[in-house]
Protein backbone atom coordinates (compact mmCIF):
# COMPACT_ATOMS: atom_id res chain seq x y z
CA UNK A 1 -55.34 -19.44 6.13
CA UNK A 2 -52.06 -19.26 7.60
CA UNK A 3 -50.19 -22.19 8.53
CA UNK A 4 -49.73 -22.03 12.57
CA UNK A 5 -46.33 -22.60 14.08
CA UNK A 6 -44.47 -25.42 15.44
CA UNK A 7 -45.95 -27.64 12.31
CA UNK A 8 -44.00 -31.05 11.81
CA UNK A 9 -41.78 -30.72 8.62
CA UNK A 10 -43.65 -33.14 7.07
CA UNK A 11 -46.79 -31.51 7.75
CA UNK A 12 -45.47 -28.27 6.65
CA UNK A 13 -44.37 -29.48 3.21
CA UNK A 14 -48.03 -31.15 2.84
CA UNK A 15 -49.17 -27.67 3.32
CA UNK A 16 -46.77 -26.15 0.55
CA UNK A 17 -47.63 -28.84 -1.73
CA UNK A 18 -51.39 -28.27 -1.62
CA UNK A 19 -50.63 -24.44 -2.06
CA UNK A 20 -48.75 -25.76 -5.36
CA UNK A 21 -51.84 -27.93 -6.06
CA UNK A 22 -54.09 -24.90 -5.55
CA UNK A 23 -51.64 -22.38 -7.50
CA UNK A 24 -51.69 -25.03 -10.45
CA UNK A 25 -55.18 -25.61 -10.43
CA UNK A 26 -56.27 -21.77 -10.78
CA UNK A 27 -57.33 -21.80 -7.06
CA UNK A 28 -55.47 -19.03 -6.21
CA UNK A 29 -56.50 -16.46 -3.05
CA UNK A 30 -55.59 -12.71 -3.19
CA UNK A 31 -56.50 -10.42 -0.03
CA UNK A 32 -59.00 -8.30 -0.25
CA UNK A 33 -61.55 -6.73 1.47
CA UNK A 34 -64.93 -8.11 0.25
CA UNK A 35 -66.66 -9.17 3.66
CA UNK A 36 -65.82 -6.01 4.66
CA UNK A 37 -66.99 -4.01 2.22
CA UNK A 38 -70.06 -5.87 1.81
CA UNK A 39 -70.79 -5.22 5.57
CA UNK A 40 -70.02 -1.69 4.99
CA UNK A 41 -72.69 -1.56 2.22
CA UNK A 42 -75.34 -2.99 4.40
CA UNK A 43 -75.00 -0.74 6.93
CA UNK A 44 -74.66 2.77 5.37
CA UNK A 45 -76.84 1.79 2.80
CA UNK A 46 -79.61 1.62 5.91
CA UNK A 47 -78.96 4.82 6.46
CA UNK A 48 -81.61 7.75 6.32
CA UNK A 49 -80.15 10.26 3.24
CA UNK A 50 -78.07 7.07 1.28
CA UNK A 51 -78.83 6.48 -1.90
CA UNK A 52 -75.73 4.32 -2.77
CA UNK A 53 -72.84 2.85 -1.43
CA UNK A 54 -70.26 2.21 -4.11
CA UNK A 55 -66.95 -0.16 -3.85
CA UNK A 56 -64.19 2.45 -5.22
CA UNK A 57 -60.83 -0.02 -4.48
CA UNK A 58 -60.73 -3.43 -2.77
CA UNK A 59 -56.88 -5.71 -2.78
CA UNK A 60 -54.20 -6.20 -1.25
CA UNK A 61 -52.16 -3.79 0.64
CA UNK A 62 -49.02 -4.71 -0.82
CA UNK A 63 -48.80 -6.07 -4.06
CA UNK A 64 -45.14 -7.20 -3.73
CA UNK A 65 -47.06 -10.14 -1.75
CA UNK A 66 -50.41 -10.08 -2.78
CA UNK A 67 -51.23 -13.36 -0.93
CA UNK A 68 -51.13 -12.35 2.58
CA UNK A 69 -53.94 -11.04 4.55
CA UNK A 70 -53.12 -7.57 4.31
CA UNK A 71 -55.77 -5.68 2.40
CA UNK A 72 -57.78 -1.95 1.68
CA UNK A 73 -60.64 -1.08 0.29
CA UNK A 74 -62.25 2.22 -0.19
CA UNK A 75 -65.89 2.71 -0.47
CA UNK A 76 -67.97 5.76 -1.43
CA UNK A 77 -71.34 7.20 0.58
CA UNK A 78 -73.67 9.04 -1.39
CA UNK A 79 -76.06 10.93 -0.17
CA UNK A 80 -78.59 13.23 -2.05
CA UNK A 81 -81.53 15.79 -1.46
CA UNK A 82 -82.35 18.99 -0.39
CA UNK A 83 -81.14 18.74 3.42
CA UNK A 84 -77.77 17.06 2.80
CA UNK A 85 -76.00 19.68 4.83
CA UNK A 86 -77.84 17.95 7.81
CA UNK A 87 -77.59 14.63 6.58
CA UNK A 88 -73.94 14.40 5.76
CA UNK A 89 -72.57 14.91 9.15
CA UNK A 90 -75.05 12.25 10.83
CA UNK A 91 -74.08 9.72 7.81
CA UNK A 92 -70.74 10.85 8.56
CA UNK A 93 -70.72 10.57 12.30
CA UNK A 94 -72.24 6.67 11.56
CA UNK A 95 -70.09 5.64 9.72
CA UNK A 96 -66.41 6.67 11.25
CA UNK A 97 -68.16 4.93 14.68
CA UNK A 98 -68.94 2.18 12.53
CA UNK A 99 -65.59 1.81 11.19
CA UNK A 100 -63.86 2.84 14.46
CA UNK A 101 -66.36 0.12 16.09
CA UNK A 102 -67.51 -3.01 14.23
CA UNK A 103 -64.52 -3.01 11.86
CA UNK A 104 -62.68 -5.44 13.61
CA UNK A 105 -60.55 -7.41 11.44
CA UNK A 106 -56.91 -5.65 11.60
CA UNK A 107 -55.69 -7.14 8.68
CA UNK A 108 -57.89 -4.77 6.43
CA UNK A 109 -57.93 -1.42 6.18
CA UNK A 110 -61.55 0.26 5.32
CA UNK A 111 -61.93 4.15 4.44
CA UNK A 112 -64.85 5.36 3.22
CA UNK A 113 -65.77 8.95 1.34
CA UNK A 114 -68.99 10.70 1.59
CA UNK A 115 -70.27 11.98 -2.31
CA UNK A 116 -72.98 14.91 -1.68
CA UNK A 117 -74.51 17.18 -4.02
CA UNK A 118 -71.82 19.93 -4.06
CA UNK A 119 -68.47 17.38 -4.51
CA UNK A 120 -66.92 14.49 -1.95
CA UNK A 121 -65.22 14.40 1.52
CA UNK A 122 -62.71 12.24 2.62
CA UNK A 123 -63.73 10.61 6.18
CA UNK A 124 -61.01 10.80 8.70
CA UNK A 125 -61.72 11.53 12.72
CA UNK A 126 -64.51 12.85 13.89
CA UNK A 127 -62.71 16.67 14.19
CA UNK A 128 -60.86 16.26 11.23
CA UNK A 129 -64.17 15.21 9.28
CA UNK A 130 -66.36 17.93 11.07
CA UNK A 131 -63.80 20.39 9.59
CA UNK A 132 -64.17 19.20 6.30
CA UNK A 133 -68.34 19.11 6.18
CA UNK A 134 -67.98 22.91 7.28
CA UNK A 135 -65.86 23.66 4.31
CA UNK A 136 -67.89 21.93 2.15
CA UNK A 137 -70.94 23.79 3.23
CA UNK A 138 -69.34 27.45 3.01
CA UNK A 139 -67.92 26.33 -0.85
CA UNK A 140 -70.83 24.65 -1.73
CA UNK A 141 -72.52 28.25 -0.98
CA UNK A 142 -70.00 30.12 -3.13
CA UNK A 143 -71.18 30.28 -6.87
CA UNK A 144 -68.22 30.74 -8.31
CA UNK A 145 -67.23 26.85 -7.18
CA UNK A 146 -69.04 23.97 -9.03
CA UNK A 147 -67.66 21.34 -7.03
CA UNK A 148 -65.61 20.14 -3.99
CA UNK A 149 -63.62 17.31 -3.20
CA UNK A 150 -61.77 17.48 0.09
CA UNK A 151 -59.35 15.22 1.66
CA UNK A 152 -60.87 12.41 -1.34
CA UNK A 153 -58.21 9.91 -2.93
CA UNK A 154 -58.42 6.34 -3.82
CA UNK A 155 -56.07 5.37 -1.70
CA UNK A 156 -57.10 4.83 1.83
CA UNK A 157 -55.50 6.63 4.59
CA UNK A 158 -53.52 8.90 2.65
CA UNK A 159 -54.84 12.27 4.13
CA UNK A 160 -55.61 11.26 7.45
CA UNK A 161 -55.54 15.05 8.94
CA UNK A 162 -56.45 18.21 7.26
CA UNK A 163 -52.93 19.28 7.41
CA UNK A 164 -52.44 17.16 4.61
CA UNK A 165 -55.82 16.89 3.22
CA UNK A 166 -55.94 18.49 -0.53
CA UNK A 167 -59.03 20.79 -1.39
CA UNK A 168 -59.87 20.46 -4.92
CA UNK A 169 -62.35 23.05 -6.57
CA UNK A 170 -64.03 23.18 -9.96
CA UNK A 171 -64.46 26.69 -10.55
CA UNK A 172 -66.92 27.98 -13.06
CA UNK A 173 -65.46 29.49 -16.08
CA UNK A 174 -67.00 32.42 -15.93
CA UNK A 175 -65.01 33.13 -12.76
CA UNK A 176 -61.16 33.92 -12.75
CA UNK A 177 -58.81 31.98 -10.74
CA UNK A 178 -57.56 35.06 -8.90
CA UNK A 179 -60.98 35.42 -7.83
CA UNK A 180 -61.40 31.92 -5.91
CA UNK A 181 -57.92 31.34 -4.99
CA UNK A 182 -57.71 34.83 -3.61
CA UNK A 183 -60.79 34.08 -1.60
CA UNK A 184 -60.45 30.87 -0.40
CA UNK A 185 -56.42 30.60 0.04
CA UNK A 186 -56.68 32.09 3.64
CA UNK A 187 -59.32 29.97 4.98
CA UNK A 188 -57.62 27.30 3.61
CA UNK A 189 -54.87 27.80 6.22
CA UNK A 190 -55.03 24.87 7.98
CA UNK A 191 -55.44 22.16 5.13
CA UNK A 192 -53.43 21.01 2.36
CA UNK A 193 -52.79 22.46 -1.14
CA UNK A 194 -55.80 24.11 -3.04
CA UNK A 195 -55.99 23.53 -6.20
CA UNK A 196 -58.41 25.20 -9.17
CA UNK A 197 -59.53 23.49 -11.34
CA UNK A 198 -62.60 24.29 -14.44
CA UNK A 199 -64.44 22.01 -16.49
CA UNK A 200 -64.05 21.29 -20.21
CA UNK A 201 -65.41 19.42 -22.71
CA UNK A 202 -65.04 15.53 -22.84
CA UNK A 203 -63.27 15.66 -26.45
CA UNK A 204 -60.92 18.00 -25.37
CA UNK A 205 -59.58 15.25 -23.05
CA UNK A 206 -59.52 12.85 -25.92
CA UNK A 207 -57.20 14.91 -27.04
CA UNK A 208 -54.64 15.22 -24.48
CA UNK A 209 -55.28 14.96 -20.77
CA UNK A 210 -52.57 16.00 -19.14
CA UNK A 211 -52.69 20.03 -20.23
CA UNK A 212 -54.80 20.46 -23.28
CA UNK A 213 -57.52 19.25 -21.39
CA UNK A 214 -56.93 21.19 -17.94
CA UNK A 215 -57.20 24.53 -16.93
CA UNK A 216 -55.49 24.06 -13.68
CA UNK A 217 -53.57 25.19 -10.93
CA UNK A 218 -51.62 24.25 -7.70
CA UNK A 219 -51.16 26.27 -5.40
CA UNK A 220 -48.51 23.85 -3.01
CA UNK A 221 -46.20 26.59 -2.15
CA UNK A 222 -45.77 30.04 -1.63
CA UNK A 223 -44.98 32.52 -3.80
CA UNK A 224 -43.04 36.00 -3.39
CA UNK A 225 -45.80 38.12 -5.08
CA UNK A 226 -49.49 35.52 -5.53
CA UNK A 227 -50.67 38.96 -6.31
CA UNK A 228 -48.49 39.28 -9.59
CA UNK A 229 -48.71 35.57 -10.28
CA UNK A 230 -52.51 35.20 -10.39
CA UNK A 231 -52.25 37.97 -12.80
CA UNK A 232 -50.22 36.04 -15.30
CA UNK A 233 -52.09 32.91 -14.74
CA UNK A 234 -55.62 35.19 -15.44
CA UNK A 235 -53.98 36.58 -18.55
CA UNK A 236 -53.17 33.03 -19.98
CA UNK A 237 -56.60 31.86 -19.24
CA UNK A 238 -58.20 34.70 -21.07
CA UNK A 239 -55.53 34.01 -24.15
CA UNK A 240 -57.63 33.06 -27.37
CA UNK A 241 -53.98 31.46 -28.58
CA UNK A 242 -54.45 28.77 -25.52
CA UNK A 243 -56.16 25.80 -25.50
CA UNK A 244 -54.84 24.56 -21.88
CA UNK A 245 -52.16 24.88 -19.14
CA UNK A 246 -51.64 23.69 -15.75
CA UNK A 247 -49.59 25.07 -13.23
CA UNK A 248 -47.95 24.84 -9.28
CA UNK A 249 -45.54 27.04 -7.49
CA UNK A 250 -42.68 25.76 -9.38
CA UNK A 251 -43.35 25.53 -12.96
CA UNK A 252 -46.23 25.33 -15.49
CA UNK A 253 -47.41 23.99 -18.83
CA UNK A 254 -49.36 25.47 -21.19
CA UNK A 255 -50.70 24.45 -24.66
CA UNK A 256 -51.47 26.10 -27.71
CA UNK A 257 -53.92 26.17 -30.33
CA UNK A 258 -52.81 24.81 -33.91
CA UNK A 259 -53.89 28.07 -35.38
CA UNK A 260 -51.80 29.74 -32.66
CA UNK A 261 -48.01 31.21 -34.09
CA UNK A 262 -45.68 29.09 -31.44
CA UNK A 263 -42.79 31.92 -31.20
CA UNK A 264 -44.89 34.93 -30.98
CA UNK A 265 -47.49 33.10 -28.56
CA UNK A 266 -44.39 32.55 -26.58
CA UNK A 267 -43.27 35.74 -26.47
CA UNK A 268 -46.04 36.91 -25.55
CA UNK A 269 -46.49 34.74 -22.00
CA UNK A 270 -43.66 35.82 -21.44
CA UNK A 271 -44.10 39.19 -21.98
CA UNK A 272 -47.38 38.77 -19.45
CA UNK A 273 -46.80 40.52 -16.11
CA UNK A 274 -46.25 38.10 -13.59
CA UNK A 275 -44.15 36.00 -15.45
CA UNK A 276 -41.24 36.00 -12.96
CA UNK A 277 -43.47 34.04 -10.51
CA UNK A 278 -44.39 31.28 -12.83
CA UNK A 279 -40.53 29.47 -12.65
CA UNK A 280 -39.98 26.65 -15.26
CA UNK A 281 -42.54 27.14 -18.23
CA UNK A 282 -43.23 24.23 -21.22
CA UNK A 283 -45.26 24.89 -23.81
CA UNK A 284 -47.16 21.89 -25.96
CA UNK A 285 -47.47 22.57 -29.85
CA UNK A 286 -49.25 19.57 -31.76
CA UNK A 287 -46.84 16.83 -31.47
CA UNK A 288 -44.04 19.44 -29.79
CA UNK A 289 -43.10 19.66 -26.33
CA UNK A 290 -41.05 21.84 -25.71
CA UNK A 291 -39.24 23.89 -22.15
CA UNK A 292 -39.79 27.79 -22.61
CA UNK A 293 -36.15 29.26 -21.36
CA UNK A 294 -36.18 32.72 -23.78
CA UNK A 295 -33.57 30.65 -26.04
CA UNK A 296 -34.20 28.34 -29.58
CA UNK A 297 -31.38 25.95 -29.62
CA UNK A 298 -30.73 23.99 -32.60
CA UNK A 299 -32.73 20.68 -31.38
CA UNK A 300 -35.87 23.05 -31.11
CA UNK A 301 -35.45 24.54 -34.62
CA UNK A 302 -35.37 20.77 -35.70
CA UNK A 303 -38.64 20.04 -33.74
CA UNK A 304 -40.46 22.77 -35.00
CA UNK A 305 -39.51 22.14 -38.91
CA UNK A 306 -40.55 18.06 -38.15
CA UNK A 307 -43.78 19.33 -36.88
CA UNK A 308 -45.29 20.19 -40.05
CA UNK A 309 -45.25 16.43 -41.06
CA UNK A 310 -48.00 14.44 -39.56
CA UNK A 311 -45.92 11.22 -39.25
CA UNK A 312 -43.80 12.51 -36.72
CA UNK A 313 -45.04 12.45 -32.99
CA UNK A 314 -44.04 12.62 -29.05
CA UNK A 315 -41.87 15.28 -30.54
CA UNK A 316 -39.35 16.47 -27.33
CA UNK A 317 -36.21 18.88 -28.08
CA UNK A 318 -34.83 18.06 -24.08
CA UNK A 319 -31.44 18.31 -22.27
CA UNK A 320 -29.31 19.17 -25.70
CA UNK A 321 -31.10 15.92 -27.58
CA UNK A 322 -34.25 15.59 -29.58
CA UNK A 323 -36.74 12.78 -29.22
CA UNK A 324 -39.52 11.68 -31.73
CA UNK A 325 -41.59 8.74 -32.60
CA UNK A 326 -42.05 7.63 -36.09
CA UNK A 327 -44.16 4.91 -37.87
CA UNK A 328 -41.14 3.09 -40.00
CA UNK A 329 -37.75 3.63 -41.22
CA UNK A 330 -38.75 5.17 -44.21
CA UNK A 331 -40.05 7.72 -42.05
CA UNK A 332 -36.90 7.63 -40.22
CA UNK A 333 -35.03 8.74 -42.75
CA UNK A 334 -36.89 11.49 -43.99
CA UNK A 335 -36.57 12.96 -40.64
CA UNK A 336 -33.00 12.89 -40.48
CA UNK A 337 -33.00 14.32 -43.67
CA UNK A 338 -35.38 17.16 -42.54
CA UNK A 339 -33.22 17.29 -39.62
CA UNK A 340 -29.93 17.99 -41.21
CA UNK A 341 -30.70 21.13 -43.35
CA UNK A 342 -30.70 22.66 -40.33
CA UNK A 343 -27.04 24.56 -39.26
CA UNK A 344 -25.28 22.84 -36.77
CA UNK A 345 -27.82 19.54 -36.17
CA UNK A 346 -25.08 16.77 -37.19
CA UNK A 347 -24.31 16.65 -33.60
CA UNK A 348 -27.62 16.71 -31.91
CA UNK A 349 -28.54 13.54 -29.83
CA UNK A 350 -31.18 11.38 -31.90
CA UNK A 351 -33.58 9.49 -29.48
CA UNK A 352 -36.17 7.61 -32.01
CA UNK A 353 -39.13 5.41 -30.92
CA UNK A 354 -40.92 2.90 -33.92
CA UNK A 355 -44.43 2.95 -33.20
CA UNK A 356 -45.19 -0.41 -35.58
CA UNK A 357 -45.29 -3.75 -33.53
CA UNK A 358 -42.98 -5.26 -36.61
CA UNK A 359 -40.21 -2.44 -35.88
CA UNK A 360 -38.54 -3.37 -33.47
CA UNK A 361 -35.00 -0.79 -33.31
CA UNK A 362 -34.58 2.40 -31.09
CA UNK A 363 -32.30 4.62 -31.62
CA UNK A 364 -30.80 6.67 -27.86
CA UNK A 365 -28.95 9.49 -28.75
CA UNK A 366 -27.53 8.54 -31.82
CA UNK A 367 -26.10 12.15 -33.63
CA UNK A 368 -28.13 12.83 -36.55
CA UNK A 369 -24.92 13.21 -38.61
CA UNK A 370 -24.50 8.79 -37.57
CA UNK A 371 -28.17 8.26 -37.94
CA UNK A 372 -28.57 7.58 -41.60
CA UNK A 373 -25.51 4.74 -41.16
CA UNK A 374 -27.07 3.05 -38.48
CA UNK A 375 -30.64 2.88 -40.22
CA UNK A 376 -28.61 1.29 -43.54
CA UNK A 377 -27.89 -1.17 -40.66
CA UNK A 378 -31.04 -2.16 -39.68
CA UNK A 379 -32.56 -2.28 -43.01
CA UNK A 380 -29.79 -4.53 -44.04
CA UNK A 381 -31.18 -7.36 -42.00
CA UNK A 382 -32.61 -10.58 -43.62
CA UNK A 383 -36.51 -10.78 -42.94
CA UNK A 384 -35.66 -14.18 -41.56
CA UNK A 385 -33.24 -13.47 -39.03
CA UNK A 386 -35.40 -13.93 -35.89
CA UNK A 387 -35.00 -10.08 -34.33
CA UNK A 388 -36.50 -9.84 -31.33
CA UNK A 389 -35.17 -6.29 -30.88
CA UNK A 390 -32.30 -3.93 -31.37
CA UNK A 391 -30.88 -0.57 -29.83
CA UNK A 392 -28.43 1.24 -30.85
CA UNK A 393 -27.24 3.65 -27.88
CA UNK A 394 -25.17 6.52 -29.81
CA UNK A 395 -23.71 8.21 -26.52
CA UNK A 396 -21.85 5.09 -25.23
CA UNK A 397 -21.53 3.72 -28.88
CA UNK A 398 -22.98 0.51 -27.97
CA UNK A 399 -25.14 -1.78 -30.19
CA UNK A 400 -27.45 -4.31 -28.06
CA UNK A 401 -29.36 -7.37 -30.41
CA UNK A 402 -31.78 -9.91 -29.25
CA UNK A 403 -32.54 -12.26 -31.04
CA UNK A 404 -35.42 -15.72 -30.22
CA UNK A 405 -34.90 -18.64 -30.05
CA UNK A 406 -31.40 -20.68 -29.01
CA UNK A 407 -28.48 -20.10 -30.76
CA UNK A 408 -27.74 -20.85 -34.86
CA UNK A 409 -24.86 -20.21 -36.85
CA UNK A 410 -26.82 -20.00 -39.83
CA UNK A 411 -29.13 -16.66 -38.11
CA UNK A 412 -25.69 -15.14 -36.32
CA UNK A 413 -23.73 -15.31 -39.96
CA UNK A 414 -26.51 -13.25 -41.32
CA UNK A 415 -26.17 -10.87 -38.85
CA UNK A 416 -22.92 -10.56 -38.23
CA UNK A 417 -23.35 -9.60 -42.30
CA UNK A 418 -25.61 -6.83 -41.58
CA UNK A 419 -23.64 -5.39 -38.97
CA UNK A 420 -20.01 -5.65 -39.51
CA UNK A 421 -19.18 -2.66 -41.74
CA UNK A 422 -20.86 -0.14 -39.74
CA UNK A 423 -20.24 -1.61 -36.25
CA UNK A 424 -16.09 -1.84 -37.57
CA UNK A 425 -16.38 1.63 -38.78
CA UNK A 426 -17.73 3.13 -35.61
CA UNK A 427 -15.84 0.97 -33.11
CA UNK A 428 -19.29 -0.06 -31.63
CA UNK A 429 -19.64 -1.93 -28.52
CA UNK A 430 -21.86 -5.19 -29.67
CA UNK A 431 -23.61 -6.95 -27.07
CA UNK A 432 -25.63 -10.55 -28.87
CA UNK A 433 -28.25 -12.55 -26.83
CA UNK A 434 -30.36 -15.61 -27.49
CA UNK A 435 -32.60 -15.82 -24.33
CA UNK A 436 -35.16 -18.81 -24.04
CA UNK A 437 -36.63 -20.80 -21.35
CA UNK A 438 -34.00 -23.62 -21.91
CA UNK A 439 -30.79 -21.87 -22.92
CA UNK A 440 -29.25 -18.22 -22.42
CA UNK A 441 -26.27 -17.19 -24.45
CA UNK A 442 -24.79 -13.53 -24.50
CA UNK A 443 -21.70 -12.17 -25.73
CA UNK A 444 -20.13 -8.81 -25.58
CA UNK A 445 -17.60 -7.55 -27.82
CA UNK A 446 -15.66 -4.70 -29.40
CA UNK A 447 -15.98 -4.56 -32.80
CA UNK A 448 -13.13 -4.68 -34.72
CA UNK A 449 -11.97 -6.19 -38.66
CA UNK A 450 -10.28 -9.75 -36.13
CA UNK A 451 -11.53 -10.79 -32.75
CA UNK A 452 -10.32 -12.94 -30.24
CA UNK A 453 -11.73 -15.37 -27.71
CA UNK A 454 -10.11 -13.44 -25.05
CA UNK A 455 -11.96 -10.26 -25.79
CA UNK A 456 -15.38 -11.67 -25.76
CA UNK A 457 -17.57 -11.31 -22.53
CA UNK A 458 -19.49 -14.02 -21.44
CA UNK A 459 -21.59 -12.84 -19.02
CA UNK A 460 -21.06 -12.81 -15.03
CA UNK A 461 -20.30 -16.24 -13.53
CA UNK A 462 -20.85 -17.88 -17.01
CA UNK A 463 -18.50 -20.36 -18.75
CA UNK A 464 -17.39 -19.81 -22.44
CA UNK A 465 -19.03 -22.06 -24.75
CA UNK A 466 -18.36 -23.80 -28.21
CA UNK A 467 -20.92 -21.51 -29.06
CA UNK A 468 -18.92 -18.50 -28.34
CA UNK A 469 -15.95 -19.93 -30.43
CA UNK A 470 -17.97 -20.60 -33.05
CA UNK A 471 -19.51 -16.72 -33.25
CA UNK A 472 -15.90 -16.00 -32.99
CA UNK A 473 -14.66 -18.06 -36.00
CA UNK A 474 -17.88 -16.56 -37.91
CA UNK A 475 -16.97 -12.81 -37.19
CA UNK A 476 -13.11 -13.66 -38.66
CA UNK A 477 -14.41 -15.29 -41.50
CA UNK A 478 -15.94 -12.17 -42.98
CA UNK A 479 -12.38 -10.02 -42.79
């Protein structure tokens, strides 16, 4: 409940005190839209043709402030049978009234979806909805298309006209994509994009979801020749060397098989006809990612030779730097030791992500020719030291530590230790924090053989301490 204006102050901090009481306590309310859901259920699921009436999403409309009234939900009609193409559009009909008339509370917004035996609609007006039932009955007649969803998201009231409304097929496989997009592109006219979509196998999406997994296009813009572009996206479809792609009007993705020889299965897309429609192509080898633009840089010839070794994963040659997750440091190394037998790497930009919970540096862009100096580093540290993480950002030459707890002498001597020769050698940037509940300290410096007081950064609006004197004094005491 609200508190109403023109409360007494003391009134008004009784009220904030019980919400305290009630935050405290585990009594806590978050909006959502459960009475009106539940009324929602009850009716539709009275209807003739329902067979269920499913919550999809019930909170709060804003998250940012999840206590306010504000709230959606989304629920989802099904209805089932022979003669759904003359059920749907009286279930329809009911409901939007329903909605337009008994759901009265304006502090909750209710959408609903209606689930039939050939895919889903989203409910909008009445014209907007009638539009999409007729669709649905024309595509549920083509064979070619398994399923339909139309103007259907989770979140409520995003396609609120058919101008905007997405229609999303699943075509069988044994039907091209040039087939059903060519067909169904013009009638399409007046709703949002199409895309095409074809089922696979549940452990292929195990595998990867995002392409390996999907055969699928967008068609969200226009293109100079579709003809010539639905050719190259039929060609890659029917390749024996692809396991999945995806695609829009601007760029598109496509993944190979293992088995598959990366540089010659590259050529050959794009050698396809049709390829000048496609724009911005990326290809996904294994653990490779990696943007198709007719050229092999040296970061891509170092991606390609660490893909043969199992440990090494998330592999990215991007924007003139590489990127790679490994399991440890020994690992580390081996990969920058892979990495420099090939001409010209010293300089590349290493970007290296730990995947163990008890490793707890990343490297950003540190050149592979530095990276073997600033692993030394980190393997230098005392088990003891109390690391809660470290990054060492190659491009601006900075080194950032964390460490738990408040701060000790005893910890910052040891790492100070660990540091010093390679941080002094490189001119490094060193940034320190201890960050608890009770105490934060951070200091900034650049790393030289003597500091001074003067040169250490405190922090904005924060005083020097005796602690910052003291991890002075201790960084002098090792020259």
């Amino acid at each position: 409940m609200r508190p109403r204006l023109g409360l007494r102050p003391a009134a008004f901090a009784t009220l904030i005190s019980l919400a305290t009481v009630g935050l405290l306590s585990g009594c806590v309310y978050f909006a959502n839209a459960d009475p009106e859901i539940a009324a929602l259920q009850k009716y539709a699921g009275a209807l003739d043709g329902v067979s269920a009436v499913d919550e999809v999403s019930n909170g709060a409309a804003n998250m940012a402030n999840p206590f306010s009234d504000a709230a959606e939900g989304v629920v989802l009609i099904t209805v089932e049978g022979d003669d759904w193409r003359e059920t749907m559009p009286l279930v329809a009909g009911s409901v939007i009234d329903w909605l337009d008339t008994k759901q009265t509370n304006s502090s909750v917004d209710l959408r609903a979806g209606v689930a039939f035996p050939g895919g889903v609609i989203g409910l909008a007006d009445t014209d907007a909805t009638t539009a999409r039932i007729e669709l649905a009955t024309v595509l549920a007649a083509d064979t070619r298309v398994l399923s339909a969803e139309i103007g259907w998201h989770e979140n409520p009231g995003r396609y609120a006209d058919n101008a905007s409304a997405p229609v999303v097929v699943e075509r069988d496989p044994r039907a091209s994509v040039s087939a059903v997009a060519t067909h169904w592109l013009p009638v399409l006219i007046n709703f949002g994009p199409l895309t095409v979509g074809v089922a696979t196998p549940d452990e292929v999406y195990d595998v990867d979801s995002t392409t390996r997994g999907q055969r699928t296009v967008v068609f969200d813009g226009a293109h100079d020749d579709l003809p010539a572009y639905l050719a190259w996206i039929d060609a890659v479809d029917g390749m024996t060397e692809v396991q999945g792609w995806r695609a829009s009007s601007t760029s598109a993705t496509v993944a190979l098989r293992p088995e598959a020889a990366l540089r010659d299965t590259e050529t050959a897309l794009r050698g396809l006809p049709g390829f000048d429609q496609v724009g911005a192509l990326t290809l996904i080898y294994g653990e490779i990612t990696i943007p198709s633009d007719g050229t092999v840089t040296v970061e891509r010839s170092v991606a390609e030779l660490l893909a043969a070794d199992p440990r090494f994963t998330d592999i990215a040659p991007v924007d003139g730097g590489l990127t790679v997750s490994v399991p440890d440091l020994r690992a580390a190394r081996d990969l920058v030791a892979l990495a420099e037998t090939v001409p010209g790497s010293s300089n590349v930009p290493l970007t290296l992500h730990f995947n163990e919970a008890n490793d707890r540096p990343q490297f950003d862009e540190v050149a592979v020719g530095q990276a073997l100096g600033w692993l030394d580093l980190v393997e230098s540290f005392p088990d003891d030291i109390g690391m809660d993480s470290l990054r060492v950002f190659g491009e601006s030459n900075r080194l950032d530590i964390s460490m738990t707890g408040t701060y000790d002498s005893a910890r910052v001597l040891a790492l100070f230790e660990a540091i010093r020769d390679q941080s002094v050698a490189t001119a490094a940037s060193v940034t320190l924090r201890f960050d608890t509940d009770d105490e934060f300290f951070i200091a900034q410096f650049d790393a030289a053989p003597r500091i001074t007081a003067g040169a250490v950064w405190a922090g904005n609006n924060t005083d020097r301490t005796g602690d910052h004197n003291d991890m002075v004094r201790l960084w002098n005491s090792l020259d």
